[in-house]
Protein backbone atom coordinates (compact mmCIF):
# COMPACT_ATOMS: atom_id res chain seq x y z
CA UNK A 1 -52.84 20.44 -10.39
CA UNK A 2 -50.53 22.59 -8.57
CA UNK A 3 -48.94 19.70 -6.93
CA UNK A 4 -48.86 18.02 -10.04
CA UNK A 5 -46.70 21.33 -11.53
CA UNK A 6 -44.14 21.43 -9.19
CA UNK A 7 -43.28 17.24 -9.25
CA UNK A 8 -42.77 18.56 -13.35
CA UNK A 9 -40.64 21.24 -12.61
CA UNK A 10 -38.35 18.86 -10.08
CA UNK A 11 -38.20 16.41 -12.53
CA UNK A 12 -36.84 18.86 -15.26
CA UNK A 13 -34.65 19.77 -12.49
CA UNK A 14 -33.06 16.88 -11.92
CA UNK A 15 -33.28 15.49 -15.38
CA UNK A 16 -31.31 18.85 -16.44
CA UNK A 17 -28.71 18.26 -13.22
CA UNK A 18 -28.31 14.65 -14.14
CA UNK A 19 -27.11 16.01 -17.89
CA UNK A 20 -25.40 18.52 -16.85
CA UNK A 21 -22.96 16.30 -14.75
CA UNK A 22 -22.95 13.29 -16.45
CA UNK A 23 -22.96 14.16 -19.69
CA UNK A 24 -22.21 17.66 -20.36
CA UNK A 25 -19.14 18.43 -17.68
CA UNK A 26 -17.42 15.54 -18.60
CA UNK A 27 -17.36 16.10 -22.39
CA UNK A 28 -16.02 19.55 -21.77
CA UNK A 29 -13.52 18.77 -19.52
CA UNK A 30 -12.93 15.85 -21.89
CA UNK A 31 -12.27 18.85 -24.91
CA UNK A 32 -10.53 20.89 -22.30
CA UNK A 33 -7.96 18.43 -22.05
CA UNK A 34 -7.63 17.20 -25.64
CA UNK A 35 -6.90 20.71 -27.04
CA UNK A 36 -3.82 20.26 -24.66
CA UNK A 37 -2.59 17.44 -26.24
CA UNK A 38 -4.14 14.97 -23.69
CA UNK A 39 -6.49 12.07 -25.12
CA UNK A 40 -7.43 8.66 -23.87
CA UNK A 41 -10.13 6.58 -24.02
CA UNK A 42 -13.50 7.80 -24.74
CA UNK A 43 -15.81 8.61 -21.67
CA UNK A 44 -18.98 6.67 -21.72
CA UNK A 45 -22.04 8.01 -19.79
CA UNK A 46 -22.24 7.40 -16.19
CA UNK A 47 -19.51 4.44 -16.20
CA UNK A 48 -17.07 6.08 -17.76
CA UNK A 49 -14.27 3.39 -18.85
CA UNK A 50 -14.38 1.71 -15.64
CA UNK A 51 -15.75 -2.02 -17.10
CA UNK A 52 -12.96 -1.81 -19.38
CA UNK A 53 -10.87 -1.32 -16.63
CA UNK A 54 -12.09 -4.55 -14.75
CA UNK A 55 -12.11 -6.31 -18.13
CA UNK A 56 -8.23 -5.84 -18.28
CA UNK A 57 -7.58 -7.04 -14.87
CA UNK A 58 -9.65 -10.25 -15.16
CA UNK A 59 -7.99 -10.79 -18.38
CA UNK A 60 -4.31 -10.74 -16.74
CA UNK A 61 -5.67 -12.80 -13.61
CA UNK A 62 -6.84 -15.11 -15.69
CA UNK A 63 -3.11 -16.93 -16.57
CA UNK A 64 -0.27 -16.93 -15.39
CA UNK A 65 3.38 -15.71 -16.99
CA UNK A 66 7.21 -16.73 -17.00
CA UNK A 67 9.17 -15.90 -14.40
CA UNK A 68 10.76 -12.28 -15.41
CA UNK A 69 9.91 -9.41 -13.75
CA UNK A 70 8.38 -7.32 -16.52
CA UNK A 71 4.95 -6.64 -14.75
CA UNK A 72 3.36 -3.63 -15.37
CA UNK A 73 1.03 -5.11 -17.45
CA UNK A 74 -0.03 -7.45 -14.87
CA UNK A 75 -0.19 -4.95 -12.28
CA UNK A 76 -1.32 -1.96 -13.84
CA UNK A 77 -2.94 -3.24 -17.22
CA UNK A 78 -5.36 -0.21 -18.02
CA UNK A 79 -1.80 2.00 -17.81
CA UNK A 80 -0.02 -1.00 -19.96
CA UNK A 81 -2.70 -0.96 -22.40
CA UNK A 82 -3.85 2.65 -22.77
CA UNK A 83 -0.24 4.56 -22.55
CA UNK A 84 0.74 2.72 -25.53
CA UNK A 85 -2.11 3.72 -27.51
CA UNK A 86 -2.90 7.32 -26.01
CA UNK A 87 0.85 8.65 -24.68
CA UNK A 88 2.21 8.15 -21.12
CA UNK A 89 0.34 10.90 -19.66
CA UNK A 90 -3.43 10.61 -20.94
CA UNK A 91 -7.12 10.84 -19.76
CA UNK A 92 -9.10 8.22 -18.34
CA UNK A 93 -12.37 8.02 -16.55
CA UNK A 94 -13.50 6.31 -13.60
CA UNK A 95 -17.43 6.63 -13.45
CA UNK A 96 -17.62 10.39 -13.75
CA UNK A 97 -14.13 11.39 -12.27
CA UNK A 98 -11.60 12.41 -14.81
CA UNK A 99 -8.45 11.02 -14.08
CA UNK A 100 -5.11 12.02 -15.47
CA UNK A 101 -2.36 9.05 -15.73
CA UNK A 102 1.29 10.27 -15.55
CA UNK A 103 4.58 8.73 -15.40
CA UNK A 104 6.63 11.87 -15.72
CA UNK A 105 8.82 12.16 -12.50
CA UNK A 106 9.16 15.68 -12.32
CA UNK A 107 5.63 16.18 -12.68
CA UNK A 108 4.78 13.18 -9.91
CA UNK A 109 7.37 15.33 -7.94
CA UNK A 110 5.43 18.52 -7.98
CA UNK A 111 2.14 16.22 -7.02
CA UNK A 112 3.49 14.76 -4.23
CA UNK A 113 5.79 17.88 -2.94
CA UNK A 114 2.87 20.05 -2.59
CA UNK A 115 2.90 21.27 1.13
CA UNK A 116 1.85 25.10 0.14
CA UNK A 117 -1.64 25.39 -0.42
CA UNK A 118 -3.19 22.54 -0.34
CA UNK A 119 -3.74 22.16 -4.46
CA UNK A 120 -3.29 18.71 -4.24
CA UNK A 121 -5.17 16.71 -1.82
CA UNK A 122 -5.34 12.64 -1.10
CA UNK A 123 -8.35 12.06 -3.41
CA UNK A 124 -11.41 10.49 -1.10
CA UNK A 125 -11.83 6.82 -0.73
CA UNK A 126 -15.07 4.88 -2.16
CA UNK A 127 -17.07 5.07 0.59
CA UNK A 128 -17.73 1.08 0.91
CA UNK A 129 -14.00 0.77 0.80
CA UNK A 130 -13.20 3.04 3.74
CA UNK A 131 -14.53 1.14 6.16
CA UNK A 132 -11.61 -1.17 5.90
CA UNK A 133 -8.84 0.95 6.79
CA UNK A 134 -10.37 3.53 8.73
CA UNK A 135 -10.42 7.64 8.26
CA UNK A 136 -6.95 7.43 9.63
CA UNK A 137 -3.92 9.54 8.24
CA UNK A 138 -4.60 7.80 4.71
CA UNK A 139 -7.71 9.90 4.15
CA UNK A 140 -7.10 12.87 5.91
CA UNK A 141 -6.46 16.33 4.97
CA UNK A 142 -5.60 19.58 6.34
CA UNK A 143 -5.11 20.64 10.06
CA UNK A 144 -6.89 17.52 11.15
CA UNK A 145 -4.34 15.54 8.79
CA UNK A 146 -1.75 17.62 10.28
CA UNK A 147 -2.53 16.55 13.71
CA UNK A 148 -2.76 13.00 13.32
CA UNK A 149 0.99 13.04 11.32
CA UNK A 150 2.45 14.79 14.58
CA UNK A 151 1.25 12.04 16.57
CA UNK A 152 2.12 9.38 14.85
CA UNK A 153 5.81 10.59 13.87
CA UNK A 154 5.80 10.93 17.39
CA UNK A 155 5.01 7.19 17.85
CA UNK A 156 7.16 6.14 15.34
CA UNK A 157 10.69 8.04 15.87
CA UNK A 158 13.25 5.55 14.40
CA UNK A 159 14.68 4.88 18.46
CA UNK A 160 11.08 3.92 19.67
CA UNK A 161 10.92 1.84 16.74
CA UNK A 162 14.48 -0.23 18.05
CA UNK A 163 12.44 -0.76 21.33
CA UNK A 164 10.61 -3.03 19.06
CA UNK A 165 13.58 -5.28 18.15
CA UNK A 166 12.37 -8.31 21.07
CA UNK A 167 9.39 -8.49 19.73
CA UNK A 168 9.95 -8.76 15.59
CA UNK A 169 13.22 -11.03 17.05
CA UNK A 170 10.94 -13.31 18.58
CA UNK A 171 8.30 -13.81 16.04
CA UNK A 172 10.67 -14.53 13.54
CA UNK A 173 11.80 -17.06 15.99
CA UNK A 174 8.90 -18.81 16.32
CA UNK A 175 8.06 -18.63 12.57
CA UNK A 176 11.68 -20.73 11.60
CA UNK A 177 10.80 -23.38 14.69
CA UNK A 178 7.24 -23.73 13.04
CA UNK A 179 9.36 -24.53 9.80
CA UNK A 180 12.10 -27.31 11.72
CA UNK A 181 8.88 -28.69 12.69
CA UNK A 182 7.72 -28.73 8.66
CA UNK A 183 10.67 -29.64 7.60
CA UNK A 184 10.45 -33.04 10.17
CA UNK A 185 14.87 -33.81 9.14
CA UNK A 186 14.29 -34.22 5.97
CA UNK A 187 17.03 -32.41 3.86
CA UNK A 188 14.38 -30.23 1.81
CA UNK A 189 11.05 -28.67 2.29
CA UNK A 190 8.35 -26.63 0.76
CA UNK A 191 7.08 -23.55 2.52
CA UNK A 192 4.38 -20.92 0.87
CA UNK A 193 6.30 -18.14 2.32
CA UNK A 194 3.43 -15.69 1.33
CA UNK A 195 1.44 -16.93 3.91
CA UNK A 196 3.75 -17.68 6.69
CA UNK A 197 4.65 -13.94 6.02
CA UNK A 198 1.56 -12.71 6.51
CA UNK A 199 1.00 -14.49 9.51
CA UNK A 200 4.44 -13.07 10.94
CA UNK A 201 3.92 -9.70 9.85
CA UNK A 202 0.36 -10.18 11.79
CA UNK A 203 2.35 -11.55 14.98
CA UNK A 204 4.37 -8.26 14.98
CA UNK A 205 1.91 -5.77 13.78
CA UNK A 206 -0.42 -7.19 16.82
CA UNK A 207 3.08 -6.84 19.42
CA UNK A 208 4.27 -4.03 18.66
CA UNK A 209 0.77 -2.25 18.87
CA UNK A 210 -1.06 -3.84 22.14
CA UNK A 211 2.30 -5.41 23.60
CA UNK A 212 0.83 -7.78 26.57
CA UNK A 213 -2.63 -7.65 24.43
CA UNK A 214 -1.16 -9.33 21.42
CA UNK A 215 -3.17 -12.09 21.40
CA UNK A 216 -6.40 -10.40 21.21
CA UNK A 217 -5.27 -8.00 18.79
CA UNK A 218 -5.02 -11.26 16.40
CA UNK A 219 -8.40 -11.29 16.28
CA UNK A 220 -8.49 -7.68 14.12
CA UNK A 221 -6.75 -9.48 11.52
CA UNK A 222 -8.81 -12.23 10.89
CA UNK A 223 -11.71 -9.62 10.51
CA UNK A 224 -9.78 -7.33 8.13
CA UNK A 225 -8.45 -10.48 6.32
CA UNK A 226 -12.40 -10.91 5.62
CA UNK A 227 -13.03 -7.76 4.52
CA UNK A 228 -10.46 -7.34 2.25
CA UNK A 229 -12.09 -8.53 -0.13
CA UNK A 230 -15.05 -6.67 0.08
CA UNK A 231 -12.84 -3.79 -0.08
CA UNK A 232 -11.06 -4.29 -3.23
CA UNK A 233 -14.77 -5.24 -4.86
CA UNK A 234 -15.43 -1.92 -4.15
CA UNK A 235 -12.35 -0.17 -5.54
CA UNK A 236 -13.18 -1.61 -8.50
CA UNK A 237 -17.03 -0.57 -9.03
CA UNK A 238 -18.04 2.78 -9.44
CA UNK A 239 -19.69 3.84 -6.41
CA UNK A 240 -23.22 5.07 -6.63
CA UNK A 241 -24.72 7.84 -4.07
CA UNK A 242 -26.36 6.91 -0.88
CA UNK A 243 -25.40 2.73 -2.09
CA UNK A 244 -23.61 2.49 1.26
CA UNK A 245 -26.58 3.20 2.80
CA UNK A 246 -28.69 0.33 1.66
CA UNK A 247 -28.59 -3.30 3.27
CA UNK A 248 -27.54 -5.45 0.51
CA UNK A 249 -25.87 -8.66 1.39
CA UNK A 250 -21.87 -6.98 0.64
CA UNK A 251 -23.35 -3.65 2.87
CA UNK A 252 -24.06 -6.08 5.90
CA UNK A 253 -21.08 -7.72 6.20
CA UNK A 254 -19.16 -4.69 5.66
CA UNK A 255 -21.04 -3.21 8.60
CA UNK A 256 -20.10 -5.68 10.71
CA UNK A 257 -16.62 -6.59 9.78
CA UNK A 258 -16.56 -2.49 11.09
CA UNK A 259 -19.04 -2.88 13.69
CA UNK A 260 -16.39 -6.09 14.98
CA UNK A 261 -13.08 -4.36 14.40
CA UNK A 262 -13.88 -1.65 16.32
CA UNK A 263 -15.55 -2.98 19.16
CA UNK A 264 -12.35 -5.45 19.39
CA UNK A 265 -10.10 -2.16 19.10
CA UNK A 266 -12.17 -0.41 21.36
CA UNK A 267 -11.78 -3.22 24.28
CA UNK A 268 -7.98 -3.03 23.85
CA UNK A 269 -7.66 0.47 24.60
CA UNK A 270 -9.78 0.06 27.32
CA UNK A 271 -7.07 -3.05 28.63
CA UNK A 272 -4.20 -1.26 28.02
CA UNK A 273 -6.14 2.07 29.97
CA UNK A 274 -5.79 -0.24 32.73
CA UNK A 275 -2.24 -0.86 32.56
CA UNK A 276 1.04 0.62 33.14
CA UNK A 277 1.43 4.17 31.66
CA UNK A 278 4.74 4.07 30.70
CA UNK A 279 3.86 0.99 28.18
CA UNK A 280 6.43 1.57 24.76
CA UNK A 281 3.19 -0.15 22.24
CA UNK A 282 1.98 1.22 19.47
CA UNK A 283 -1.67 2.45 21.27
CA UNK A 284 0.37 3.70 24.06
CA UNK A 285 1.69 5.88 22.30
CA UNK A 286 -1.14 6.98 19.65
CA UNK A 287 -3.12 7.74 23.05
CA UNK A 288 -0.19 9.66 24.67
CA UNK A 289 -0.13 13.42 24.67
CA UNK A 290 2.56 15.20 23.25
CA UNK A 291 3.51 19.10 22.89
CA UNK A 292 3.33 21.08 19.77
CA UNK A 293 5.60 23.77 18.52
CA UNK A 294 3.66 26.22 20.52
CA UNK A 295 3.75 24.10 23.49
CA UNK A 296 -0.05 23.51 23.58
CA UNK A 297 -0.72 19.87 24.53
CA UNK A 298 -2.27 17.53 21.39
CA UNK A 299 -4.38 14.53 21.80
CA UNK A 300 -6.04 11.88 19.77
CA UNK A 301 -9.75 11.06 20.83
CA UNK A 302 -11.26 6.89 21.18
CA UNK A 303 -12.63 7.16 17.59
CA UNK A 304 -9.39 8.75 16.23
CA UNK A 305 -7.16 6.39 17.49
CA UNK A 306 -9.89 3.51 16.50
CA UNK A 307 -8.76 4.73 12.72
CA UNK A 308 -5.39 4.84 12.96
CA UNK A 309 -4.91 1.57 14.38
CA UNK A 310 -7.26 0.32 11.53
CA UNK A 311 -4.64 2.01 9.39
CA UNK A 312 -1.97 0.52 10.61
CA UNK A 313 -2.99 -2.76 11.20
CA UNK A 314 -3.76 -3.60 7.79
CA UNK A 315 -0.91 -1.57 6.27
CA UNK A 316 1.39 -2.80 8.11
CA UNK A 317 0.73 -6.58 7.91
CA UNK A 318 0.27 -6.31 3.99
CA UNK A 319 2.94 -4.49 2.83
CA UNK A 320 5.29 -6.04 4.81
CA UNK A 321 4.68 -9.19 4.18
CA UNK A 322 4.68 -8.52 -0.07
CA UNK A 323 7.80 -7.04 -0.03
CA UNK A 324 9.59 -9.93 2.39
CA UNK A 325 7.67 -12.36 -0.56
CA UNK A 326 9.27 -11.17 -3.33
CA UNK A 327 12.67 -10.53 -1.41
CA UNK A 328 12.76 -14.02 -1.09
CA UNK A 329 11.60 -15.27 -4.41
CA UNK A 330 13.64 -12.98 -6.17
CA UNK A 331 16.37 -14.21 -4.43
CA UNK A 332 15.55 -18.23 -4.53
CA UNK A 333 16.14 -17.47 -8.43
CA UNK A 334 18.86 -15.37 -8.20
CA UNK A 335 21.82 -17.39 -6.37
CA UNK A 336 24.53 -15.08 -6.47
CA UNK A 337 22.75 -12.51 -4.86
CA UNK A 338 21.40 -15.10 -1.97
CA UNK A 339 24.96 -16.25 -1.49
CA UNK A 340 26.59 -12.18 -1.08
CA UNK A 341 23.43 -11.39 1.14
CA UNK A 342 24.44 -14.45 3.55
CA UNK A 343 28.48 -14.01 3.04
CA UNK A 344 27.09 -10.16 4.45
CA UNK A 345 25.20 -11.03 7.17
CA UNK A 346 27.71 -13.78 8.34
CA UNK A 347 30.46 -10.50 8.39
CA UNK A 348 28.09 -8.81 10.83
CA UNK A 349 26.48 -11.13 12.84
CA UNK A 350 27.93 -14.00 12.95
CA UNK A 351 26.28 -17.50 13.14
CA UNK A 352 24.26 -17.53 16.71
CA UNK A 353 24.57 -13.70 17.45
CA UNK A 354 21.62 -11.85 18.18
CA UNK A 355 20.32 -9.09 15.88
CA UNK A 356 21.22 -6.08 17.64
CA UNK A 357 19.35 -2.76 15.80
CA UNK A 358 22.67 -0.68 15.69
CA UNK A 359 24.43 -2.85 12.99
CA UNK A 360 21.06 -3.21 10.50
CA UNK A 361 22.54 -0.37 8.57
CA UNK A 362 25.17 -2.48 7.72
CA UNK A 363 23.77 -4.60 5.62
CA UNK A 364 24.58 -2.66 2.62
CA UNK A 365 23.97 -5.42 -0.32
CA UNK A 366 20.66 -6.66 1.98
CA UNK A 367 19.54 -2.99 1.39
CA UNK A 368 20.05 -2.93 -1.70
CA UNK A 369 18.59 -6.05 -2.44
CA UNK A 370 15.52 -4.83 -0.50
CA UNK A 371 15.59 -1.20 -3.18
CA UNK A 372 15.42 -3.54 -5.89
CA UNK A 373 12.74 -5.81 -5.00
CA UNK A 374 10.69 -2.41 -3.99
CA UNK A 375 11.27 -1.32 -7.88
CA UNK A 376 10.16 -4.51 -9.46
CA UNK A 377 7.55 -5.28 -7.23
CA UNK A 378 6.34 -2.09 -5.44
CA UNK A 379 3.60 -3.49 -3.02
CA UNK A 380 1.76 -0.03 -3.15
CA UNK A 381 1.16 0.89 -7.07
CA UNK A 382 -1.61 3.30 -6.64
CA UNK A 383 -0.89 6.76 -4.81
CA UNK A 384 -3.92 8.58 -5.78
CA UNK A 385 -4.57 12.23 -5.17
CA UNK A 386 -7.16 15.00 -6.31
CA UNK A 387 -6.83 18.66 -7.62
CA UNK A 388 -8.57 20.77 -5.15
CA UNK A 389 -8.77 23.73 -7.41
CA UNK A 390 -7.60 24.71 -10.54
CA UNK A 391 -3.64 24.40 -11.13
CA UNK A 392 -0.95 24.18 -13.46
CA UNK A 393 1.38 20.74 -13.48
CA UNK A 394 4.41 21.22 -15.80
CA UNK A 395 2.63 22.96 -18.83
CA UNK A 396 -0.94 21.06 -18.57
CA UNK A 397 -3.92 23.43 -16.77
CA UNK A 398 -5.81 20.98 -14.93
CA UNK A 399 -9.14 21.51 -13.61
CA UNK A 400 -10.66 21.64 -10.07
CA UNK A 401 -11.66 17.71 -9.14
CA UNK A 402 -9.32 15.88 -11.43
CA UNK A 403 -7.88 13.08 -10.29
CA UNK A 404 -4.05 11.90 -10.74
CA UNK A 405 -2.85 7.68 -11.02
CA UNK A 406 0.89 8.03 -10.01
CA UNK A 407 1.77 5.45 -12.47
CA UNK A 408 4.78 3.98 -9.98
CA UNK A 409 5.22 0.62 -11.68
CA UNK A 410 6.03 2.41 -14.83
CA UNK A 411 8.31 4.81 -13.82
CA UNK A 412 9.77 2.23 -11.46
CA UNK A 413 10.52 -0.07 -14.89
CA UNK A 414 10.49 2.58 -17.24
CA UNK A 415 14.05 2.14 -19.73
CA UNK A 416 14.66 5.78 -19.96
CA UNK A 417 15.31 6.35 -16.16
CA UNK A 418 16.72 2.63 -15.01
CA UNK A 419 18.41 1.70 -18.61
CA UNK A 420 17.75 -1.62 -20.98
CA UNK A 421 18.00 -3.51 -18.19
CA UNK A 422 14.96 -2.09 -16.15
CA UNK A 423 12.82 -5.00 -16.23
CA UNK A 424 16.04 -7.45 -14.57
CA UNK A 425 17.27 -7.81 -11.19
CA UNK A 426 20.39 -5.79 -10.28
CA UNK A 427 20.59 -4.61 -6.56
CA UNK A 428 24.02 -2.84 -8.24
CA UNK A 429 22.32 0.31 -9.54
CA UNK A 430 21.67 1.30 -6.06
CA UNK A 431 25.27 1.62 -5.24
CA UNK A 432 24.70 4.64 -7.64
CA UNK A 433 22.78 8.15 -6.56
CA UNK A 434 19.52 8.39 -8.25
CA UNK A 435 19.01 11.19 -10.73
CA UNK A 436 15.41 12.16 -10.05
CA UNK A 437 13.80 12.38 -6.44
CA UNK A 438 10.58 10.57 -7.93
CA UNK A 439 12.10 7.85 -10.03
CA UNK A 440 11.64 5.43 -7.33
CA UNK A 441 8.94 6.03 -4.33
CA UNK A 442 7.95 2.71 -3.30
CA UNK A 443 7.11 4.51 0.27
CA UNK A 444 6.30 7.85 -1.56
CA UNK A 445 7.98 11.06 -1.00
CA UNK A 446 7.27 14.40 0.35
CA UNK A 447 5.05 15.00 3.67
CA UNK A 448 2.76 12.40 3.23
CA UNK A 449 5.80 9.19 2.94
CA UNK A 450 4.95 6.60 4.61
CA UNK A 451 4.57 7.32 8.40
CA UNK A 452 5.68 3.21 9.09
CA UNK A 453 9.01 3.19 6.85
CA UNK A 454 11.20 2.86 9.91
CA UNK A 455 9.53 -0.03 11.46
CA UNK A 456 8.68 -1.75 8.05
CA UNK A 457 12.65 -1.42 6.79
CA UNK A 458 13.97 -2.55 10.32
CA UNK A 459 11.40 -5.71 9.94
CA UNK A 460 12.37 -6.34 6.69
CA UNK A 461 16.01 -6.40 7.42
CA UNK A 462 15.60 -8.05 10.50
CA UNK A 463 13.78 -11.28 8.90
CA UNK A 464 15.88 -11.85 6.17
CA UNK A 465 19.24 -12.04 8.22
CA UNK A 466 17.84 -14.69 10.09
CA UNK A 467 16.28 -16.83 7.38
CA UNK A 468 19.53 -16.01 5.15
CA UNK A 469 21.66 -17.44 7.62
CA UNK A 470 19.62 -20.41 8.74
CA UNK A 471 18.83 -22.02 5.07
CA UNK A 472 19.26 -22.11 1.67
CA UNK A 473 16.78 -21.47 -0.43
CA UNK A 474 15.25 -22.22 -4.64
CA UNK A 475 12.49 -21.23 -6.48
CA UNK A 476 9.79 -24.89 -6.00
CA UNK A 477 8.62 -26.03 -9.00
CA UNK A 478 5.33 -26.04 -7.63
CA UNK A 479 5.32 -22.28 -7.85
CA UNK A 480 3.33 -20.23 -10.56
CA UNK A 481 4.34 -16.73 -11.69
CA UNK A 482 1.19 -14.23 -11.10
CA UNK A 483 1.80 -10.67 -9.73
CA UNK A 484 -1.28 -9.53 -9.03
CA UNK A 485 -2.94 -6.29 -7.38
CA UNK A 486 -5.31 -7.04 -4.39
CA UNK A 487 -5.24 -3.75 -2.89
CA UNK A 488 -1.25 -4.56 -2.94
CA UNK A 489 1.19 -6.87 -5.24
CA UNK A 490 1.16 -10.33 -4.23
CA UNK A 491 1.78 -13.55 -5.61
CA UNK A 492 -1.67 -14.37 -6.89
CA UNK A 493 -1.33 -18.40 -6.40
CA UNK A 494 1.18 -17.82 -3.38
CA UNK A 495 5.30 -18.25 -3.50
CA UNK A 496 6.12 -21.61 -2.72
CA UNK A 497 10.38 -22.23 -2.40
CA UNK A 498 12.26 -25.34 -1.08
CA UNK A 499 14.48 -24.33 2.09
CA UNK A 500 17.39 -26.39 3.28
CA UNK A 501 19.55 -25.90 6.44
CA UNK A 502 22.80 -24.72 6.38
């Protein structure tokens, strides 16, 4: 009987817990927001409006569109849909986490400028998603965030980066004799650049990181290319306590798509242990030691350096390789532009002379080119963070635990900050100083940018001389128009374009 008393009173316990934070926290937070002027759609119980948030995706993946570049509501549709019903700031919920939407750049400014107290934080990854990337510098926080960020600025200094010139040089090389051996002398040819891109950017990634080792490190990609998809599954679902834990089907092979990366990282390290110290790669460099302010020494450990090369490895080959996709379709449709880029690069390096790092800057209208293909097709859209305690943004109060979407394809197409014309190519308006800080972040801003800009920009640069000035290039009619978000933008049925030498 007593036994039988205290399974009731647990039971009433958690029944009472279970209403308290499913039901009753979110309603009130729900009415704490709403009597500021913030709605959005309705919270359901436990789901909150996450299946209509998969609905709207499948519904966009589900056909294609013309070729213009108006694609927010491709690649954020619950922001497309919801901001013009509820305001461009509103409420939305993800499972039981409130998140706040905003497209107000003075507002994402504050968010992202934060480096005081710590209000707002990189909100956590789901748990079954994490495994792909790592707990590298993407989902760190604090001192220990602090720590890795020394380290790798350290490793990533923009003259280091130049070191890495050979390497990105050669790949591209060997990519643009793989496609003389498509093209076979015929005149024209058809190349899914999306996919020889990723397989460069993999090339380089591996190169720069194990130098000697590259070959090995290949195999990390073709693990993470796996598990991917497992990954953005996951960001999709809301993630249920103690689920990682069980050994479904998805669970398994997530385990050991980890279990295989890591071992494969591991034996790298332990390869390039055994080689010359002085070695300018990537790991080298993550597993040097280096000085702080206070002259104390600073080290990462196996595991640390295990995450950051996770990190990097997949950031570095996807985002990359979007951006160089969309520089060249945008550019295969827009002639003028293709023919000023190469008249450019011709002025600076000539027909047969080498890409040297000192003259990449420039390449003014190639940068700017670059700019605008970042604000029509940012290949990161989602920048998400988390409210650590309560704290005011603009004149909102917003609770401990909320969390924020940076809505960057909006503000990066919004009318009001890039005129009319905001959904049309014009590498132009970058010839002009920006008004706002946060109207275009495609590799964020503040302390947390993008630790890789340097050697992504340089690649970037780098690739498109050479292919500019080795063919011409159109839009194939093969290709269909489908921006889509798979963890990054990409051309959902690839980008296929006709080349032909020059």
């Amino acid at each position: 009987m007593h036994l039988l008393f205290i399974v009731l009173v647990l039971l009433v316990v958690c029944i009472f817990k279970f209403i308290h934070s499913v039901i009753w926290v979110p309603w009130r937070i729900q009415v704490y927001f709403r009597k500021q002027g913030i709605s959005g759609p309705n919270y359901r119980p436990i789901f909150g409006n996450t299946p209509e948030y998969r609905r709207l995706f499948s519904e966009v993946r589900s056909k294609p569109m013309p070729f213009n570049h108006d694609i927010v509501h491709r690649v954020a549709p619950f922001y497309y849909e919801w901001s013009r019903k509820y305001g461009k700031t509103f409420l939305y919920w993800f499972g039981t986490k409130p998140t706040l939407a905003i497209s107000d750049p003075d507002m994402i400014k504050e968010v992202l400028m934060n480096t005081g107290d710590g209000s707002f934080q990189k909100a956590r990854n789901n748990p079954l998603a994490k495994l792909l990337f790592g707990q590298g510098l993407n989902g760190l926080d604090g001192e220990e965030w602090a720590l890795h960020r020394r380290i790798a600025n350290q490793a990533f200094m923009i003259e280091r980066v130049k070191c890495w010139v050979p390497e990105i040089v050669e790949s591209i090389t060997k990519m643009l004799i793989k496609w003389e051996e498509i093209r076979g002398g015929r005149d024209e040819f058809e190349v899914d650049v999306h996919r020889e891109l990723q397989n460069f950017t993999s090339d380089v990634i591996a190169k720069t990181a194990f130098g000697s080792n590259y070959e090995e490190g290949k195999r990390i990609f073709l693990l993470q290319d796996q598990h991917k998809y497992l990954a953005y599954q996951a960001f999709g679902n809301v993630y249920i306590p103690g689920f990682r834990f069980l050994p479904t089907k998805k669970n398994r092979e997530r385990w050991r798509f980890d279990r295989e990366t890591r071992e494969a990282i591991r034996k790298l390290i332990k390869n390039n242990n055994s080689e010359r110290e002085n070695s300018r790669n990537l790991l080298s460099l993550l597993m040097s030691s280096y000085k702080n302010q206070e002259g104390e020494e600073e080290k990462l450990g196996i595991e640390e350096i295990i995450n950051e090369c996770k990190t990097f490895y997949f950031s570095g080959k996807e985002s990359t390789a979007d951006l160089l996709t969309w520089a060249l379709l945008l550019l295969a449709l827009h002639q003028e532009w293709q023919n000023k880029a190469r008249e450019e690069v011709f002025s600076i390096f000539g027909e047969n002379e080498s890409i040297a790092a000192e003259k990449l800057n420039d390449l003014k209208i190639v940068n700017s080119i670059l700019c605008e293909t970042q604000r029509l097709y940012p290949p990161v859209v989602m920048l998400p963070r988390q409210t650590s305690k309560n704290v005011k943004l603009g004149t909102l109060d917003v609770p401990a635990g909320t969390h924020f979407y940076l809505a960057l394809p909006s503000v990066h197409h919004d009318p009001d900050i890039w005129g009319k014309d905001a959904n049309e190519f014009n590498p132009l308006r970058f010839n002009e100083p920006r008004n706002h800080l946060a109207s275009f972040f495609p590799f964020g801003i503040g302390p947390r940018m993008c630790v890789g800009k340097n050697l992504a920009v340089m690649e970037v640069k780098i690739v498109l001389a050479m292919i500019i000035r080795s063919y011409s290039f159109v839009v194939s009619p093969t290709y269909v128009h489908a921006p889509s978000l798979l963890l990054s933008t990409q051309p959902q049925f690839g980008a296929q374009i006709l080349f032909r030498r020059i």
